[in-house]
N, C-alpha and C. Protein backbone atom coordinates (compact mmCIF):
# COMPACT_ATOMS: atom_id res chain seq x y z
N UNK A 1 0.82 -1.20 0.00
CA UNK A 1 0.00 0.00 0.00
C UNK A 1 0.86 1.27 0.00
N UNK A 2 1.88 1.60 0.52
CA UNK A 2 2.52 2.20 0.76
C UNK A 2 3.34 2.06 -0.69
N UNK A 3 3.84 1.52 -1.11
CA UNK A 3 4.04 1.52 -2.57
C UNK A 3 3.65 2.35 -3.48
N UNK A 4 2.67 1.75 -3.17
CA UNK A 4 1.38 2.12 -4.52
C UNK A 4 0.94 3.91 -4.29
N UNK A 5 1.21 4.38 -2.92
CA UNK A 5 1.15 5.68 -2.63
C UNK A 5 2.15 6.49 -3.27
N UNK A 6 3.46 6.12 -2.80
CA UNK A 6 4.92 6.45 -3.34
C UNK A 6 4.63 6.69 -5.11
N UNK A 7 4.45 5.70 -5.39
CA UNK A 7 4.11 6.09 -7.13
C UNK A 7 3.42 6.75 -7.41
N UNK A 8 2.10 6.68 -6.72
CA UNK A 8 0.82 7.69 -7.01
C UNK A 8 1.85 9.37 -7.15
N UNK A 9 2.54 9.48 -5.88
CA UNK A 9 2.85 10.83 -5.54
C UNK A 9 3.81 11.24 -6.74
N UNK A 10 4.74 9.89 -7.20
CA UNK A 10 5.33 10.20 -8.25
C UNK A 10 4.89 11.01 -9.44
N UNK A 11 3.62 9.80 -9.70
CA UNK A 11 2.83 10.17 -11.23
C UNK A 11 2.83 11.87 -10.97
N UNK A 12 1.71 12.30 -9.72
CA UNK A 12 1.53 13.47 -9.71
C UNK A 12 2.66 14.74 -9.96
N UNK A 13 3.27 14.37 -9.41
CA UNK A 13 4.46 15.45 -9.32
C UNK A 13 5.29 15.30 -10.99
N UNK A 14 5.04 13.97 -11.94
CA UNK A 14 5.32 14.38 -12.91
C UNK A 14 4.59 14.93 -13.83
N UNK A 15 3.59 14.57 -13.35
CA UNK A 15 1.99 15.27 -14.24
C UNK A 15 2.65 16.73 -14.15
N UNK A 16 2.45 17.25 -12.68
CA UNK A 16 2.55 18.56 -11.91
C UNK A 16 3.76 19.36 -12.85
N UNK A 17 4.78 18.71 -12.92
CA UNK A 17 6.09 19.46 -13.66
C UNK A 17 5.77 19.03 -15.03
N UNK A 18 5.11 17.93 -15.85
CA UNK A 18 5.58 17.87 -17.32
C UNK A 18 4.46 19.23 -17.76
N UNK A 19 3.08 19.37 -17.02
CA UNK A 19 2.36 20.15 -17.50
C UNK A 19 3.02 21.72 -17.21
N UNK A 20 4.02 22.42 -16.46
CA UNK A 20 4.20 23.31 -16.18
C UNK A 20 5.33 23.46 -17.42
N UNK A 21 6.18 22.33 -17.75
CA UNK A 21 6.90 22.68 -19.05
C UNK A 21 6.17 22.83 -20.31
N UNK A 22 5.03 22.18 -20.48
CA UNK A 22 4.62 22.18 -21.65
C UNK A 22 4.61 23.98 -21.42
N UNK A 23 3.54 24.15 -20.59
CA UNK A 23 3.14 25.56 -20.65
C UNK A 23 4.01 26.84 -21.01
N UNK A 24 5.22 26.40 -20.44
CA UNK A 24 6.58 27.25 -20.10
C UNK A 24 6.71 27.10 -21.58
N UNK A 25 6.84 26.43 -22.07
CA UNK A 25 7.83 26.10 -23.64
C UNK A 25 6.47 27.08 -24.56
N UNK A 26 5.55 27.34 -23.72
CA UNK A 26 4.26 28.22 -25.27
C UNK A 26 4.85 29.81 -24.64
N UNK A 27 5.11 29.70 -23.31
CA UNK A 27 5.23 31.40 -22.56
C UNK A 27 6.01 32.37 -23.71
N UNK A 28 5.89 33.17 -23.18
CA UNK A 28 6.85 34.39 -23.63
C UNK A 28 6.83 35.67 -22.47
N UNK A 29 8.19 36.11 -23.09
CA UNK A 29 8.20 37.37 -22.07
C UNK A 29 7.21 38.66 -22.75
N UNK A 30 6.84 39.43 -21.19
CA UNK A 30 5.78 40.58 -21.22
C UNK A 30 6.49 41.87 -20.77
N UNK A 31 6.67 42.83 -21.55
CA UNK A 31 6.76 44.52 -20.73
C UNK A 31 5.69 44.27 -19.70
N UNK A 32 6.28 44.98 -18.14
CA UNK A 32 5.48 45.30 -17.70
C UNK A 32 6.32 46.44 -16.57
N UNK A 33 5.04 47.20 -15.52
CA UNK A 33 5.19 48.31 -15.10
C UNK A 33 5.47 47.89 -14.00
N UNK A 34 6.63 47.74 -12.80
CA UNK A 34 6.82 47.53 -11.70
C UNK A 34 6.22 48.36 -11.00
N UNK A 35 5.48 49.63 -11.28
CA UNK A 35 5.67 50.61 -10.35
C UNK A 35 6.41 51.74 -10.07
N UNK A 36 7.79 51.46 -9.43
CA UNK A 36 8.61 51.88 -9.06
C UNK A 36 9.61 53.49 -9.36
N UNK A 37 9.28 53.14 -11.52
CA UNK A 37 9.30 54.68 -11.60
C UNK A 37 8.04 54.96 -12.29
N UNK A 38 8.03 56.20 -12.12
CA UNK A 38 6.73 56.80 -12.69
C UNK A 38 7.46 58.12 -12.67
N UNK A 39 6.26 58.88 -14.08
CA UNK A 39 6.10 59.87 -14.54
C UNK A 39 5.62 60.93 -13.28
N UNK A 40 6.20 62.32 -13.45
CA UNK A 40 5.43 63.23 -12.48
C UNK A 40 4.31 63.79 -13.44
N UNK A 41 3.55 64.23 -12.39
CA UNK A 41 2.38 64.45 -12.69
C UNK A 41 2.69 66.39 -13.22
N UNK A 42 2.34 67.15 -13.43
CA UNK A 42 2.34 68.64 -13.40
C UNK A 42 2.54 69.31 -11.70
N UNK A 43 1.25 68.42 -10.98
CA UNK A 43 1.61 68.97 -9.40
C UNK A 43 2.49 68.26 -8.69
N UNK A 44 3.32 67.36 -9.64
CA UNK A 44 4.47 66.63 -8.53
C UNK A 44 3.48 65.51 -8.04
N UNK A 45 2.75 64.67 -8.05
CA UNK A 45 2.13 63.96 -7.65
C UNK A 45 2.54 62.82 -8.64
N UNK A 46 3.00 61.62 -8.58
CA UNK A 46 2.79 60.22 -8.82
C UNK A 46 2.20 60.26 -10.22
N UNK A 47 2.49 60.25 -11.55
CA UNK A 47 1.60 59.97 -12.83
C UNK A 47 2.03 58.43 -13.08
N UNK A 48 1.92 58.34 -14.34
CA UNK A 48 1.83 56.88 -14.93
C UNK A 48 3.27 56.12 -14.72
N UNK A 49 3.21 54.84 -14.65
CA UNK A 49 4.26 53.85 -14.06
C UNK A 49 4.71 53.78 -15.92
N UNK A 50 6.56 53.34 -15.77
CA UNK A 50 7.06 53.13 -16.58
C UNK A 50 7.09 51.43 -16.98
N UNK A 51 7.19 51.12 -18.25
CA UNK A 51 7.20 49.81 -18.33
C UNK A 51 9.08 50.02 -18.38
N UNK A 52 9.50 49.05 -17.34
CA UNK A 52 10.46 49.35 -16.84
C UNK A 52 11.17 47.41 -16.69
N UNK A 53 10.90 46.65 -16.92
CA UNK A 53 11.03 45.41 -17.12
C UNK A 53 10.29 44.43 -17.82
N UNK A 54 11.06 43.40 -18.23
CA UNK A 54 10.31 42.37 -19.28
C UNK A 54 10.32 40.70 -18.39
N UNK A 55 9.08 40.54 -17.91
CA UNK A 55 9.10 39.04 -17.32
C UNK A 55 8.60 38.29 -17.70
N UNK A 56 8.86 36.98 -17.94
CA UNK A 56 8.24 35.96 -18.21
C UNK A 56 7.01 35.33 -17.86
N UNK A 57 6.16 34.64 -18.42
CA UNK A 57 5.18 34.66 -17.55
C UNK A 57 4.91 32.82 -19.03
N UNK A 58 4.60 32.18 -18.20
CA UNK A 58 4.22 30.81 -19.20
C UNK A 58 2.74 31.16 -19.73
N UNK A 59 2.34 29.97 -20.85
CA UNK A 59 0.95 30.57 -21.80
C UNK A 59 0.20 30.24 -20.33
N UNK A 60 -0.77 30.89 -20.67
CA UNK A 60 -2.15 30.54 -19.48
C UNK A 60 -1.63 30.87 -18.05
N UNK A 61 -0.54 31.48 -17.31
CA UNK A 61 -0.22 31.36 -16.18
C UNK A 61 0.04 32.83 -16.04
N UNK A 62 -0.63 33.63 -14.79
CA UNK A 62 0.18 35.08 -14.80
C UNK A 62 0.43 35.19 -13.36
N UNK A 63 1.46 35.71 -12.81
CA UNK A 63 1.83 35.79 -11.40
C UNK A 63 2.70 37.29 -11.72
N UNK A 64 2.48 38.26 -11.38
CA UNK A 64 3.49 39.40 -11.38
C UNK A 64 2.63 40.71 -10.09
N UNK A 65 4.07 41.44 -9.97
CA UNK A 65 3.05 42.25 -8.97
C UNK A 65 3.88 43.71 -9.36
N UNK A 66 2.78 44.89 -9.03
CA UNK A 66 2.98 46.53 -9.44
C UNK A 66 3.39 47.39 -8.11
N UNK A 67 3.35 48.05 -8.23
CA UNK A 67 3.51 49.14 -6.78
C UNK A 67 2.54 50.29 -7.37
N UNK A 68 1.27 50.56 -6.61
CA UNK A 68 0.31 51.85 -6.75
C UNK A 68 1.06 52.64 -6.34
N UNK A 69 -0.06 54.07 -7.27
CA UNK A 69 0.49 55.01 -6.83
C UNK A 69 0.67 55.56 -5.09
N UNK A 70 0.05 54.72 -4.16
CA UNK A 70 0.23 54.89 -3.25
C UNK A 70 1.11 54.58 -2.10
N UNK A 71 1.67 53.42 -2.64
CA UNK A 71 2.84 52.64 -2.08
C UNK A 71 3.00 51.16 -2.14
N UNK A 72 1.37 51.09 -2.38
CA UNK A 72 1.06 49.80 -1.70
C UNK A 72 1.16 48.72 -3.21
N UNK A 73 1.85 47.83 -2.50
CA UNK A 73 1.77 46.57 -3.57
C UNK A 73 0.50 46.09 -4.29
N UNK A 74 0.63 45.44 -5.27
CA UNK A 74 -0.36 44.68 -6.14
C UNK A 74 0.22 43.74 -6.73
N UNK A 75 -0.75 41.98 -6.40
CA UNK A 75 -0.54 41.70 -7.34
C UNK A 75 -1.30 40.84 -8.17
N UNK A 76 -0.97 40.31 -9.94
CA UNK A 76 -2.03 40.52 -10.48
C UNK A 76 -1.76 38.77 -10.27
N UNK A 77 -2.19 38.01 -10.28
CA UNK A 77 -2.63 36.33 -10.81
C UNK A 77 -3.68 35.71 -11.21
N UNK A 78 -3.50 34.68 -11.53
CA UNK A 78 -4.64 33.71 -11.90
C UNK A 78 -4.68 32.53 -11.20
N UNK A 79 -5.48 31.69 -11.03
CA UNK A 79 -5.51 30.64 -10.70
C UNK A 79 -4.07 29.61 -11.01
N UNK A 80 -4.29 29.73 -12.22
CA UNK A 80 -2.92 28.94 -12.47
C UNK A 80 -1.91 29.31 -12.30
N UNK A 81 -1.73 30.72 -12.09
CA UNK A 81 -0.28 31.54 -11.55
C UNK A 81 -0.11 30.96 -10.26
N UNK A 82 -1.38 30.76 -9.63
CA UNK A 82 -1.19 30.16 -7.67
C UNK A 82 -0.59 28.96 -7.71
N UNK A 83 -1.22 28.09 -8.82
CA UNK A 83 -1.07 26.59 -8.28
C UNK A 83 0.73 26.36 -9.17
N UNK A 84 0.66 26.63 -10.15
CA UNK A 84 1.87 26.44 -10.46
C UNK A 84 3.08 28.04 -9.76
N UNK A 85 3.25 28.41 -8.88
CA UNK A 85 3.98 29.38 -8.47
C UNK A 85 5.21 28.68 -7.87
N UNK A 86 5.42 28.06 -7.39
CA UNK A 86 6.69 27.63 -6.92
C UNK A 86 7.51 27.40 -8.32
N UNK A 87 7.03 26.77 -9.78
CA UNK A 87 7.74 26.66 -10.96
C UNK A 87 7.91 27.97 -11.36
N UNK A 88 6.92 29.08 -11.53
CA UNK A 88 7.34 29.82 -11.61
C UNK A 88 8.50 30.68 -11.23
N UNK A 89 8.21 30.76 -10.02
CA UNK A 89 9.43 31.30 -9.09
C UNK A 89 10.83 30.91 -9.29
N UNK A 90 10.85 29.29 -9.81
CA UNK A 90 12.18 28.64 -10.02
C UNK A 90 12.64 29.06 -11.54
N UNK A 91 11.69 29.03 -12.57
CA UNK A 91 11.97 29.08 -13.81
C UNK A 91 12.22 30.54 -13.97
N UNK A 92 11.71 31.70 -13.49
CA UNK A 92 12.57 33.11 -13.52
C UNK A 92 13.64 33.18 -13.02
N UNK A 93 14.26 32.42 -12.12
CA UNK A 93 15.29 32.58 -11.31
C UNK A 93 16.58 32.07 -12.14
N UNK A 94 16.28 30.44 -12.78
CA UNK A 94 17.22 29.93 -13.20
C UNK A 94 16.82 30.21 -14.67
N UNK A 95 15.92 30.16 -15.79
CA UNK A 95 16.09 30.05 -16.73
C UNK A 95 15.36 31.35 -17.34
N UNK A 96 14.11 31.90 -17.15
CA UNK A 96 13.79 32.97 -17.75
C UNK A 96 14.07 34.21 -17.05
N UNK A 97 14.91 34.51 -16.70
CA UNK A 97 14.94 35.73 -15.63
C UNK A 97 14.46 36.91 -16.11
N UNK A 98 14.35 38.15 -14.97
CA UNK A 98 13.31 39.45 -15.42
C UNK A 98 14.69 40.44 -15.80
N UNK A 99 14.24 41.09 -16.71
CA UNK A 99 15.07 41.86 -17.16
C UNK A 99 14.75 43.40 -17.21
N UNK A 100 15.76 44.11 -16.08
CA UNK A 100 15.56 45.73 -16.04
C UNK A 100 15.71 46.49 -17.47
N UNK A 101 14.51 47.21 -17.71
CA UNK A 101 14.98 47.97 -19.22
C UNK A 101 15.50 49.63 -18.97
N UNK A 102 15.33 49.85 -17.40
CA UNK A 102 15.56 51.13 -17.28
C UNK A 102 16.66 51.25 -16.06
N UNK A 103 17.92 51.62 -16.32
CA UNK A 103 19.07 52.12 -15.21
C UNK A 103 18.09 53.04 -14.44
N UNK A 104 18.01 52.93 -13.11
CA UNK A 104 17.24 53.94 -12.26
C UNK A 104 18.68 55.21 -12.10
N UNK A 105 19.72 54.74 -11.86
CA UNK A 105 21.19 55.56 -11.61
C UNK A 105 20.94 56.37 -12.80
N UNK A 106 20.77 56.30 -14.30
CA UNK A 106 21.52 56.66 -15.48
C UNK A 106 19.99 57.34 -16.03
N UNK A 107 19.14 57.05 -15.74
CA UNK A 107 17.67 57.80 -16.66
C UNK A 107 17.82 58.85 -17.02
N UNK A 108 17.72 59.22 -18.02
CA UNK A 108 17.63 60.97 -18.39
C UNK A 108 15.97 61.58 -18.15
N UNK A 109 15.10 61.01 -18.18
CA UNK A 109 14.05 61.00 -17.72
C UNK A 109 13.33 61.01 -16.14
N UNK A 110 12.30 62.57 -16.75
CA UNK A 110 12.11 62.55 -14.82
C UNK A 110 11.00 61.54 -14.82
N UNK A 111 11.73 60.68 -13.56
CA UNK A 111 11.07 59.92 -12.73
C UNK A 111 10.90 60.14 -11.35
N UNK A 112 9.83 59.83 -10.40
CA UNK A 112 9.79 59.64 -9.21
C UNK A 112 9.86 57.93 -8.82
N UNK A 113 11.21 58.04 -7.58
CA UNK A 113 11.76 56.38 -7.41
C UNK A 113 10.82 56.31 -5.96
């Protein structure tokens, strides 16, 4: 019985990873807006967020998060961003990593950091 569990857990966990590669192998990377810089507004107030990095995200899966104009975090997912998130997390780290498109040091552009 205990066997037959051991394999079960196997199957799953290869189900669990072959379906997260399939998915990974359709993904592509997305511009998106961290937040972090943004445009001033005329009164100095917070305007629109820069698309300021490109992350990966697999087909059907979205896990990424913004910073409002207020401070406060956001973030956006799906269902399948939850359940597969630990692959995620691993596959940006080691193989698709996020890529800064904007030097915050070097911008010639006013931003608020």
């Amino acid at each position: 019985m205990k066997r037959k569990r051991f394999y079960m857990a196997i199957a799953v966990l290869a189900a669990y990873i072959g379906i997260y590669v399939a998915l990974s192998l359709q993904g592509q990377y997305y511009w998106h807006a961290r937040g972090d810089l943004r445009f001033k507004d005329n009164d100095g107030s917070p305007g629109f967020s820069l698309y300021d990095t490109v992350v990966w995200l697999p087909k059907y899966l979205n896990f990424r998060s913004t910073r409002l104009p207020s401070g406060e975090k956001h973030t956006f997912w799906n269902i399948g961003g939850i359940i597969f998130l630990p692959l995620i997390l691993l596959d940006r780290a080691v193989w698709h990593r996020t890529t800064d498109l904007i030097d915050e040091e070097t911008t010639p552009i006013p931003v608020s950091g």
